[in-house]
C-alpha atoms as a PDB file:
ATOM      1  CA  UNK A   1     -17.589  -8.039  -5.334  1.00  0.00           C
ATOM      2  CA  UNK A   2     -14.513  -6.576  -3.421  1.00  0.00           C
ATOM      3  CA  UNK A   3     -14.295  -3.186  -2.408  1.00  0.00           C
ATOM      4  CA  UNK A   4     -12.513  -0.861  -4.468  1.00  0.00           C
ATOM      5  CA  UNK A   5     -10.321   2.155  -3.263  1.00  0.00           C
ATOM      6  CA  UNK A   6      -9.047   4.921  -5.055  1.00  0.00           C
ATOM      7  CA  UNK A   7      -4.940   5.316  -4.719  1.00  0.00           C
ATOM      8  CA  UNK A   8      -5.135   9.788  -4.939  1.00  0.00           C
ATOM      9  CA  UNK A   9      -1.603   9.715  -5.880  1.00  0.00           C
ATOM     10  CA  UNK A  10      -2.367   7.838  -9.096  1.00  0.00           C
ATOM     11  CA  UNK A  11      -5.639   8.713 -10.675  1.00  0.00           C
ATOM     12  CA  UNK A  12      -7.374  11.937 -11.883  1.00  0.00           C
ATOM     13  CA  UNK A  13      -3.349  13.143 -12.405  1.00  0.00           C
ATOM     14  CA  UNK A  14      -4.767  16.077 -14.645  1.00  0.00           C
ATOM     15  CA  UNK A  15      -6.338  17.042 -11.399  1.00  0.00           C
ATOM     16  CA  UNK A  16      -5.479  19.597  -8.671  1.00  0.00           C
ATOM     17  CA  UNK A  17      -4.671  17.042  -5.557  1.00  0.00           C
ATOM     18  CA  UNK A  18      -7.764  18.401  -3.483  1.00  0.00           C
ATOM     19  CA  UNK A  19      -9.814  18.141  -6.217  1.00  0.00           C
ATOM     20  CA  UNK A  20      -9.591  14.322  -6.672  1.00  0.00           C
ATOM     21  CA  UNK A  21     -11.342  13.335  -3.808  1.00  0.00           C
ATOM     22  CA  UNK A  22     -14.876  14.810  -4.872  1.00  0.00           C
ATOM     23  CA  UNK A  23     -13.811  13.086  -8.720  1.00  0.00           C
ATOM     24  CA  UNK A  24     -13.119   9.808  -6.953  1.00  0.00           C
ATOM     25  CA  UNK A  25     -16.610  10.095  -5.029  1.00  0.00           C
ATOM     26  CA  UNK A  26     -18.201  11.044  -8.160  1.00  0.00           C
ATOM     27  CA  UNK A  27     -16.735   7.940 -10.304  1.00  0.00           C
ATOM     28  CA  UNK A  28     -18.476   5.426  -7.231  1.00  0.00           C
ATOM     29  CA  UNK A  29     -15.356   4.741  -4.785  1.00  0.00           C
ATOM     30  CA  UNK A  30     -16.100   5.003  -1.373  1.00  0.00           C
ATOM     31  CA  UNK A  31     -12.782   4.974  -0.217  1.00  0.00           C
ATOM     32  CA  UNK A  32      -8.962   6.419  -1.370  1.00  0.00           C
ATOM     33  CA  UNK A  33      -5.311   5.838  -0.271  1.00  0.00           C
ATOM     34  CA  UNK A  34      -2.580   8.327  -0.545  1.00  0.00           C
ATOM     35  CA  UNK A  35       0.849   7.313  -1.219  1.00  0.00           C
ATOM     36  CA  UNK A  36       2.567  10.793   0.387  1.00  0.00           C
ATOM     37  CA  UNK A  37       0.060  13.013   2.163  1.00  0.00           C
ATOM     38  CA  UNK A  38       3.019  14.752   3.637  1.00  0.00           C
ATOM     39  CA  UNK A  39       3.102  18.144   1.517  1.00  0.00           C
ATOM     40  CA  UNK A  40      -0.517  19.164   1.900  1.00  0.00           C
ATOM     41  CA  UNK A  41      -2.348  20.560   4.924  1.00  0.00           C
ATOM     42  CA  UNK A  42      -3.545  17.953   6.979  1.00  0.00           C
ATOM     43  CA  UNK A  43      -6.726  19.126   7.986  1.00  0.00           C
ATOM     44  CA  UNK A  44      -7.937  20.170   4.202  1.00  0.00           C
ATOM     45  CA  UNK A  45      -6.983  16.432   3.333  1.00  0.00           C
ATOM     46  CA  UNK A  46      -9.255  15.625   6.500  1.00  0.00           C
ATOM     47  CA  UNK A  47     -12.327  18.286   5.184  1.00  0.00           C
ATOM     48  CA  UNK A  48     -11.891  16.305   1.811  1.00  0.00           C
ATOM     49  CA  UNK A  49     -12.503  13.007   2.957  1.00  0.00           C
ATOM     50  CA  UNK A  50     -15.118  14.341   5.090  1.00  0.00           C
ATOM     51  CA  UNK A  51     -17.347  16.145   2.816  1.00  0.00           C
ATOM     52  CA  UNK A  52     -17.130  13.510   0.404  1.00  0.00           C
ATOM     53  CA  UNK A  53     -17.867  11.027   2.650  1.00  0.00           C
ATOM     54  CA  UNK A  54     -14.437   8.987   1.567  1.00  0.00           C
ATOM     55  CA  UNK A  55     -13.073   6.411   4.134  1.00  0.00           C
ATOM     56  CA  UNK A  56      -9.073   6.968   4.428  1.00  0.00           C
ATOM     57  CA  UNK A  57      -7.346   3.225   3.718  1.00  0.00           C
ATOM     58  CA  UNK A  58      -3.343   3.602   3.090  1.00  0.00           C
ATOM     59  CA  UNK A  59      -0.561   6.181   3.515  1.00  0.00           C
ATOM     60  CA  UNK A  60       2.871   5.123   3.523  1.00  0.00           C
ATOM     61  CA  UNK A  61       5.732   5.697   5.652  1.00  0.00           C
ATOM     62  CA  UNK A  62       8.044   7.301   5.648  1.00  0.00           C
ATOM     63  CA  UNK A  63       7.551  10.480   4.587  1.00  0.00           C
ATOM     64  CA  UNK A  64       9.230  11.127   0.861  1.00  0.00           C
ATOM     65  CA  UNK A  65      13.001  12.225   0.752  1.00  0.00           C
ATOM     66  CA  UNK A  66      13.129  15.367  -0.422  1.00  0.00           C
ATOM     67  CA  UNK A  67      16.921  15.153  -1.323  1.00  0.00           C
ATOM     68  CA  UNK A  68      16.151  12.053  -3.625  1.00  0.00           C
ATOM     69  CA  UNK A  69      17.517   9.792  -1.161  1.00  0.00           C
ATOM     70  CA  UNK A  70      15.983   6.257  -0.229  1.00  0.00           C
ATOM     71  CA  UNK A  71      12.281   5.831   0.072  1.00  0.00           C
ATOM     72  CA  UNK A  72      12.403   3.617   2.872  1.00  0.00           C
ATOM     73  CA  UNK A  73      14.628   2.583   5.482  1.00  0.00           C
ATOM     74  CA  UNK A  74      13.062   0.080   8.128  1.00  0.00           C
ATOM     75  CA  UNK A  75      15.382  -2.604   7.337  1.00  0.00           C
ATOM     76  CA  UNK A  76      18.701  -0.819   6.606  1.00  0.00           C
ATOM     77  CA  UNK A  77      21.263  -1.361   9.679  1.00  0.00           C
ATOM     78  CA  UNK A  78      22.066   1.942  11.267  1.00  0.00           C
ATOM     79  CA  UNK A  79      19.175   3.357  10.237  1.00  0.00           C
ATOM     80  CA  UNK A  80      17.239   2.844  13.145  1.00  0.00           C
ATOM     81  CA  UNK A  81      17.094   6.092  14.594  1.00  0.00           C
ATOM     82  CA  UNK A  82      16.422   7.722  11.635  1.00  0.00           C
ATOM     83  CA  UNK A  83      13.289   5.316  11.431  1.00  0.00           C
ATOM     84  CA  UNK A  84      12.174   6.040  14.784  1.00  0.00           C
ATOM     85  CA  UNK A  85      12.254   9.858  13.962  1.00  0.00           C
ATOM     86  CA  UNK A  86       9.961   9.255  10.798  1.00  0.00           C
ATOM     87  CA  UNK A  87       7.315   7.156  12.002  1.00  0.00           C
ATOM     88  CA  UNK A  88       6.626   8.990  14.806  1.00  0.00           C
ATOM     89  CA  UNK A  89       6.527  11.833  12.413  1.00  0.00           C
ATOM     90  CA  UNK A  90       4.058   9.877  10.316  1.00  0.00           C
ATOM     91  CA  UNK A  91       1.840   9.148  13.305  1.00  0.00           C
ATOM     92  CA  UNK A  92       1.236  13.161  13.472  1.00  0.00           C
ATOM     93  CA  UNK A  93      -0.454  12.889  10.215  1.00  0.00           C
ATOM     94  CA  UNK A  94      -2.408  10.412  10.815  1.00  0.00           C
ATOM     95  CA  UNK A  95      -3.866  11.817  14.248  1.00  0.00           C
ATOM     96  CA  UNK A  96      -5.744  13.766  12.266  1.00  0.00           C
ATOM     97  CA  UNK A  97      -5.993  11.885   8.820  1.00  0.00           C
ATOM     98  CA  UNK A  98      -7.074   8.144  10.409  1.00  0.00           C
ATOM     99  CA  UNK A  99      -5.413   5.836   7.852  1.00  0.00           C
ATOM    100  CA  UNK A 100      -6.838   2.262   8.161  1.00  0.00           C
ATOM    101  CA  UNK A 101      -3.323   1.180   7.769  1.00  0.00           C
ATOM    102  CA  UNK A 102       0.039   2.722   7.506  1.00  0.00           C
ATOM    103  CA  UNK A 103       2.320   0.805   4.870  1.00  0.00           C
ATOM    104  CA  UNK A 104       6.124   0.980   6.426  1.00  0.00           C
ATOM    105  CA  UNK A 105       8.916   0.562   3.735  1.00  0.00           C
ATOM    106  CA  UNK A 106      11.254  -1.982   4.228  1.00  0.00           C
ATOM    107  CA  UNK A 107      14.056  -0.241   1.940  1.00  0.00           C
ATOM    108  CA  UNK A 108      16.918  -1.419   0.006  1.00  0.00           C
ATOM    109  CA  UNK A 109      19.320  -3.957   2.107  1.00  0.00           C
ATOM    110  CA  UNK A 110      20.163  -7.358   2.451  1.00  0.00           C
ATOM    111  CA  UNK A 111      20.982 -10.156   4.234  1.00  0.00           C
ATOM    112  CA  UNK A 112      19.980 -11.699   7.893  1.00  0.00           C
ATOM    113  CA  UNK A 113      20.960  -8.400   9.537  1.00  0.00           C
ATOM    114  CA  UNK A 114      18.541  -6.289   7.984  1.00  0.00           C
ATOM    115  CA  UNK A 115      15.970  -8.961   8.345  1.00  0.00           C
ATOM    116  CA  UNK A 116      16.750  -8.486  12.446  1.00  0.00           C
ATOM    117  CA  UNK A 117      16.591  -4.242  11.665  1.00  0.00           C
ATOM    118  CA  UNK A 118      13.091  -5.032  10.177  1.00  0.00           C
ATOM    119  CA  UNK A 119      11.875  -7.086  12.721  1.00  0.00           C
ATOM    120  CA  UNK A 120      13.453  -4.795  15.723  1.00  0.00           C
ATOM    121  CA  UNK A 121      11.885  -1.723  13.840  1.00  0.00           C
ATOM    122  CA  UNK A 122       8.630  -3.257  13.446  1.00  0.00           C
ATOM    123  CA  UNK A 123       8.314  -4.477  16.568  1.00  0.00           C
ATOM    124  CA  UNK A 124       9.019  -1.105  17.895  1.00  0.00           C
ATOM    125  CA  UNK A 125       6.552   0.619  15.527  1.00  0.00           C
ATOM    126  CA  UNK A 126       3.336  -1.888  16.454  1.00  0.00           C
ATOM    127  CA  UNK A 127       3.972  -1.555  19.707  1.00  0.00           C
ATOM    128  CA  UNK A 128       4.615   2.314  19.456  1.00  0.00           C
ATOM    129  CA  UNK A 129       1.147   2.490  17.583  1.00  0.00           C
ATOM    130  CA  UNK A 130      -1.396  -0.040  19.198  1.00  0.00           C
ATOM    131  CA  UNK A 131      -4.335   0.628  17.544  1.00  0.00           C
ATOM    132  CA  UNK A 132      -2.958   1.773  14.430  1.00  0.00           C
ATOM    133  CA  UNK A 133      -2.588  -0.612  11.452  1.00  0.00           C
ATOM    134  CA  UNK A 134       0.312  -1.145   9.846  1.00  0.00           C
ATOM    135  CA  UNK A 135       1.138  -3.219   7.264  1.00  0.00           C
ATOM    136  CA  UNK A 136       4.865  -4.696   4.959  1.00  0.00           C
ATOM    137  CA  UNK A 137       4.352  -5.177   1.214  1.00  0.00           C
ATOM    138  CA  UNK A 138       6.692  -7.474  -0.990  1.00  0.00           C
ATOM    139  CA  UNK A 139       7.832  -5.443  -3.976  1.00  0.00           C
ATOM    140  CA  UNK A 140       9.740  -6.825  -6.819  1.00  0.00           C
ATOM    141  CA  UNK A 141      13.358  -6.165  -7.613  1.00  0.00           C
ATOM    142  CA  UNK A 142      13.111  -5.431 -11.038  1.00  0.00           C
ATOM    143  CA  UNK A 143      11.022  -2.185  -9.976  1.00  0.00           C
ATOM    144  CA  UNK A 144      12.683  -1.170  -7.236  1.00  0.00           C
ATOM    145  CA  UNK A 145      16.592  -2.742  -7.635  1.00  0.00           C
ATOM    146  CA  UNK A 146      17.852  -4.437  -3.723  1.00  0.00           C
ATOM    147  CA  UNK A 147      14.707  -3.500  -2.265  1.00  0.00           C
ATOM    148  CA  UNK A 148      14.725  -5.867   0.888  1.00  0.00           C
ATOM    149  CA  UNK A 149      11.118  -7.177   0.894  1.00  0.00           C
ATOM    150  CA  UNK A 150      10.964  -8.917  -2.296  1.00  0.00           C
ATOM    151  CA  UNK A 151       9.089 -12.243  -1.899  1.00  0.00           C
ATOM    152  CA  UNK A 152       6.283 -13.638   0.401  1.00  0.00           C
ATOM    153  CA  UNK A 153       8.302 -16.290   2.160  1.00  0.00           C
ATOM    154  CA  UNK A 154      10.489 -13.251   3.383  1.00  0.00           C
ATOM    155  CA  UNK A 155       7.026 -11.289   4.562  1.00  0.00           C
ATOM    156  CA  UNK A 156       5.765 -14.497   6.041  1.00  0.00           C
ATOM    157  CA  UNK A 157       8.733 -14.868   8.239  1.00  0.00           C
ATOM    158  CA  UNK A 158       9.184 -11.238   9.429  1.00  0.00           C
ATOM    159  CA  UNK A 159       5.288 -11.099  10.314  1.00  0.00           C
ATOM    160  CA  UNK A 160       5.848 -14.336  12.511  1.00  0.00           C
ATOM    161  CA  UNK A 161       8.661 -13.019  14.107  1.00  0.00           C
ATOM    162  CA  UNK A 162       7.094  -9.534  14.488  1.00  0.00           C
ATOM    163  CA  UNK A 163       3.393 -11.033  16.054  1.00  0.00           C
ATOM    164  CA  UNK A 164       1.506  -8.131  16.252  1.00  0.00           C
ATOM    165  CA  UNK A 165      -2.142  -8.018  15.923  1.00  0.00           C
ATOM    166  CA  UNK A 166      -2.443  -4.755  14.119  1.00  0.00           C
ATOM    167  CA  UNK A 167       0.694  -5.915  11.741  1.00  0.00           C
ATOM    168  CA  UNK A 168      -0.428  -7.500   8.398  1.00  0.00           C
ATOM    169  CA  UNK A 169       0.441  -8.177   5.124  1.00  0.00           C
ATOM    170  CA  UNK A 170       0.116  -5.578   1.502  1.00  0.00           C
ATOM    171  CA  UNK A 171      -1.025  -7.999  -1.166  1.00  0.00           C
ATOM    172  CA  UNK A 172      -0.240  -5.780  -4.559  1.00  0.00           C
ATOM    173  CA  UNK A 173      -1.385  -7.750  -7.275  1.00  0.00           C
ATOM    174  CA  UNK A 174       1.056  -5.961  -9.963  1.00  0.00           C
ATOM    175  CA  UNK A 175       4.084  -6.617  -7.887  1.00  0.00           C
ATOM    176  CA  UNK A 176       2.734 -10.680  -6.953  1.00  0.00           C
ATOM    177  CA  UNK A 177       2.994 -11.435 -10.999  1.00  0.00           C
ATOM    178  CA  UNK A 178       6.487  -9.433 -10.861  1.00  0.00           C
ATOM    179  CA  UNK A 179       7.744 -11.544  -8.033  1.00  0.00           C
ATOM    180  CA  UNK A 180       6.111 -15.082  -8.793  1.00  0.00           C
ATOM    181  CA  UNK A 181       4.178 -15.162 -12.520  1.00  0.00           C
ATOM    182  CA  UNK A 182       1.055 -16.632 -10.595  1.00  0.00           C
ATOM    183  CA  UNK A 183      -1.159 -13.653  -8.597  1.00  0.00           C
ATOM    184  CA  UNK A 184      -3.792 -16.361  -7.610  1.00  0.00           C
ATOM    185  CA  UNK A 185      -1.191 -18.466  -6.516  1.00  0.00           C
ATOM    186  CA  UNK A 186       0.490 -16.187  -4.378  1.00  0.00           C
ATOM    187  CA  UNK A 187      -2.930 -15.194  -3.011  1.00  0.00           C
ATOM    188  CA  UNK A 188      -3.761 -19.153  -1.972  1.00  0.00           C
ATOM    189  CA  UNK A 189      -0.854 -19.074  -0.214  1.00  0.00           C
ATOM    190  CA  UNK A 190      -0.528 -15.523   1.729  1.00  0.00           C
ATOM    191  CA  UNK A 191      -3.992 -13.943   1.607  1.00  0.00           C
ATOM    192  CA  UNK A 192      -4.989 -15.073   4.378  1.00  0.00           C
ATOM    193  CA  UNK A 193      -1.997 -12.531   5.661  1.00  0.00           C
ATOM    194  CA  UNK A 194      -3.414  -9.775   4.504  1.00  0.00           C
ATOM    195  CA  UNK A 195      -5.328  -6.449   5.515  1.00  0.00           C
ATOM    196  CA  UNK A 196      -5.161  -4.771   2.141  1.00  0.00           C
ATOM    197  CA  UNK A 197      -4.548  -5.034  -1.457  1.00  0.00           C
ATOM    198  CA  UNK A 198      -3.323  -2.872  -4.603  1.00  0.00           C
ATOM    199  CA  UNK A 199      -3.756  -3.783  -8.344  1.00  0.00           C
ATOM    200  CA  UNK A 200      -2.558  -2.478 -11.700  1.00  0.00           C
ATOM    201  CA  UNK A 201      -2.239  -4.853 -14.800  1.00  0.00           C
ATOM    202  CA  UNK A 202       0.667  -5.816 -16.410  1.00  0.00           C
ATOM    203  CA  UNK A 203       2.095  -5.586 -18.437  1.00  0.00           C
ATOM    204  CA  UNK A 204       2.662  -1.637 -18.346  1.00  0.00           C
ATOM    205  CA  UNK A 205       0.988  -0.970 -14.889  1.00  0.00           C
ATOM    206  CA  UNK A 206      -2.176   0.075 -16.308  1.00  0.00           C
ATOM    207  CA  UNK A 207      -6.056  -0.486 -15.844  1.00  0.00           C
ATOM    208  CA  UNK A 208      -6.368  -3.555 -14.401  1.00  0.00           C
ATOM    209  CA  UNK A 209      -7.911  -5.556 -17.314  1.00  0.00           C
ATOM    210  CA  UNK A 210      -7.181  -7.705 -20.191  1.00  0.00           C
ATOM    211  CA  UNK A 211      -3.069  -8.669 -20.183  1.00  0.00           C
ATOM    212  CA  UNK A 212      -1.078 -11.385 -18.342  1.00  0.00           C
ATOM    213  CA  UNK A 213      -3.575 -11.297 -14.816  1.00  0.00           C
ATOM    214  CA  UNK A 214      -6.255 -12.915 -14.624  1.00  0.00           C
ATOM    215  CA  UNK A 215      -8.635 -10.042 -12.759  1.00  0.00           C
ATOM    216  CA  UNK A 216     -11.761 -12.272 -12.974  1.00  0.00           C
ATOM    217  CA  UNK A 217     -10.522 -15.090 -11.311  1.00  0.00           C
ATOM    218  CA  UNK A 218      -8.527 -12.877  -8.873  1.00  0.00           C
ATOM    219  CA  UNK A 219     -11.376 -10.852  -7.826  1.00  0.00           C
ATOM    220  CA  UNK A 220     -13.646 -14.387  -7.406  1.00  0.00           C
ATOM    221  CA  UNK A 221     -11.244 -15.779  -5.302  1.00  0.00           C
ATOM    222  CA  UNK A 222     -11.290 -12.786  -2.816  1.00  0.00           C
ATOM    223  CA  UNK A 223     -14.541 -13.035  -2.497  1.00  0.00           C
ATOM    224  CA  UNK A 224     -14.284 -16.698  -2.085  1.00  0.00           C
ATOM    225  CA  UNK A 225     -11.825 -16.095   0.542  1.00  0.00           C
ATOM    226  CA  UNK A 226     -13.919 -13.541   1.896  1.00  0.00           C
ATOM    227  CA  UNK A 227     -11.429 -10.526   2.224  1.00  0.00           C
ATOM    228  CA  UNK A 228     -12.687  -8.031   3.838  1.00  0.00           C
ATOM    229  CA  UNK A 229     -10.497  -5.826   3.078  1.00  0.00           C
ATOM    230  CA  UNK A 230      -9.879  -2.838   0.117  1.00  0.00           C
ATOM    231  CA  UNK A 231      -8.681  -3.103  -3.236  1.00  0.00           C
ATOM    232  CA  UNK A 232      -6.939   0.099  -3.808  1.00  0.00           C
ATOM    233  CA  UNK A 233      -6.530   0.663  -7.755  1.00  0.00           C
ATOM    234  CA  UNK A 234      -3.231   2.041  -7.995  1.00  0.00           C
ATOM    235  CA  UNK A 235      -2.396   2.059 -11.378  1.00  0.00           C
ATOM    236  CA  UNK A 236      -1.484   4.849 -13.629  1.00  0.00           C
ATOM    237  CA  UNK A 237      -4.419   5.203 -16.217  1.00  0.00           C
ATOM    238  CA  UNK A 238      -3.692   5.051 -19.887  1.00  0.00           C
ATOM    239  CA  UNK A 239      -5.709   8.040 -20.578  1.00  0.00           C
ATOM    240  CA  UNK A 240      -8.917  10.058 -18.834  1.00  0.00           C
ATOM    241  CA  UNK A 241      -9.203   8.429 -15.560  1.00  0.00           C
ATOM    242  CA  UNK A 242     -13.037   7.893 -15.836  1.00  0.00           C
ATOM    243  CA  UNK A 243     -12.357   6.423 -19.298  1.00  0.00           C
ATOM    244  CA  UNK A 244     -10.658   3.842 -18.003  1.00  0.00           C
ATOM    245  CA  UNK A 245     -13.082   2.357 -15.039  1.00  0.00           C
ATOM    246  CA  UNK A 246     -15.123   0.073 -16.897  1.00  0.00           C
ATOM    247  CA  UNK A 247     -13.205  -2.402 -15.199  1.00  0.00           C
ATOM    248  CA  UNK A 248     -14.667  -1.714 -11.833  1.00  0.00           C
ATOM    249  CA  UNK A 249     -18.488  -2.644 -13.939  1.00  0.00           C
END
């Protein structure tokens, strides 16, 4: 059975932020990702997972914009300073938070010369951050419109031309069907890539159960493969979080 990870930013939303650690504890995770961790105090986030007991798996980077601008920017051209700002701005957080992996956000661009700002900025990032992990995640266009990391063959190439060790691939389930209508598929042929992984069902990015995934077969064939990994649920829940979990029984 794979181990499941509770995305904070998600569940238990009729709950105060601090509060959903000890809830996600409570409902039998053992671990929880954050998509922003930005606007709280680090250290209470710290005392949280702490007290609970809670490993710390995903944060993304960069931080949110504020001024509803992008939400990432690693592979826009001319954005590279502004990138180099950011992480290291992320990396203060997780001194003290310890995120298994940092997710960096590839942004909306396009073409072969923000492939080369992706790569340069990665390669900058890994090597910035040795013993940090850090991973890319494909997410479909019809989510997030021009987004520049939109299919695996893409991800496949830029971790190749990237080659660091503690640089790895974001399998998210929900976005998979989005991008290719086969999840399993797209696991057989990039898993193997992969550090961590995020599922919701579709359609409406829900529990994941029942609808066009097959979570059964999915979760078999991680365990066939052995991942070793997290599965973070991040999906937003219909209703009650805790009414919704029988799909982790």
């Amino acid at each position: 059975m794979p181990r499941f990870a509770a995305n904070l930013s998600r569940l238990f939303p009729d709950l105060p932020f601090l509060e959903r650690f000890g809830a996600a504890k409570e409902a039998g995770f053992d671990a929880v990702e954050v998509l922003y961790p930005y606007d709280h105090p680090t250290q209470e986030i710290r005392d949280r997972l702490i007290w609970n007991d809670l490993a710390f798996v995903l944060m993304n980077c960069p931080p949110p914009n504020a001024t509803g601008g992008p939400q990432g920017f690693a592979a826009v051209p001319g954005l590279e300073d502004r990138f180099l700002r950011d992480f290291d701005r992320t990396l203060r957080f997780a001194r003290v938070l310890k995120p298994r992996h940092i997710h960096i956000m590839a942004g909306a661009a396009e073409g072969p010369q923000a492939e080369a700002t992706f790569v340069g900025n990665l390669r900058w990032a890994a090597a910035r951050a040795p013993e940090q992990g850090l991973t890319i995640e494909p997410i479909n266009r019809h989510d997030m419109p021009g987004w520049f990391l939109a299919d695996y063959a893409t991800a496949a190439r830029v971790l190749d031309a990237v080659a660091a060790p503690n640089l790895a691939l974001q399998f998210d389930a929900y976005h998979a069907h989005r991008i290719t209508g086969d999840v399993i598929g797209a696991w057989a042929g990039h898993g193997a890539r992969a550090a961590h992984v995020q599922i919701a069902g579709f359609p409406g990015r829900h529990e994941p159960a029942g609808g066009e995934i097959d979570w059964p077969g999915f979760f078999a064939r991680l365990d066939a493969d052995r991942y070793a990994g997290w599965v973070s649920a991040e999906y937003t829940p219909r209703a009650a979080t805790l009414a919704g979990l029988g799909w982790m029984r």
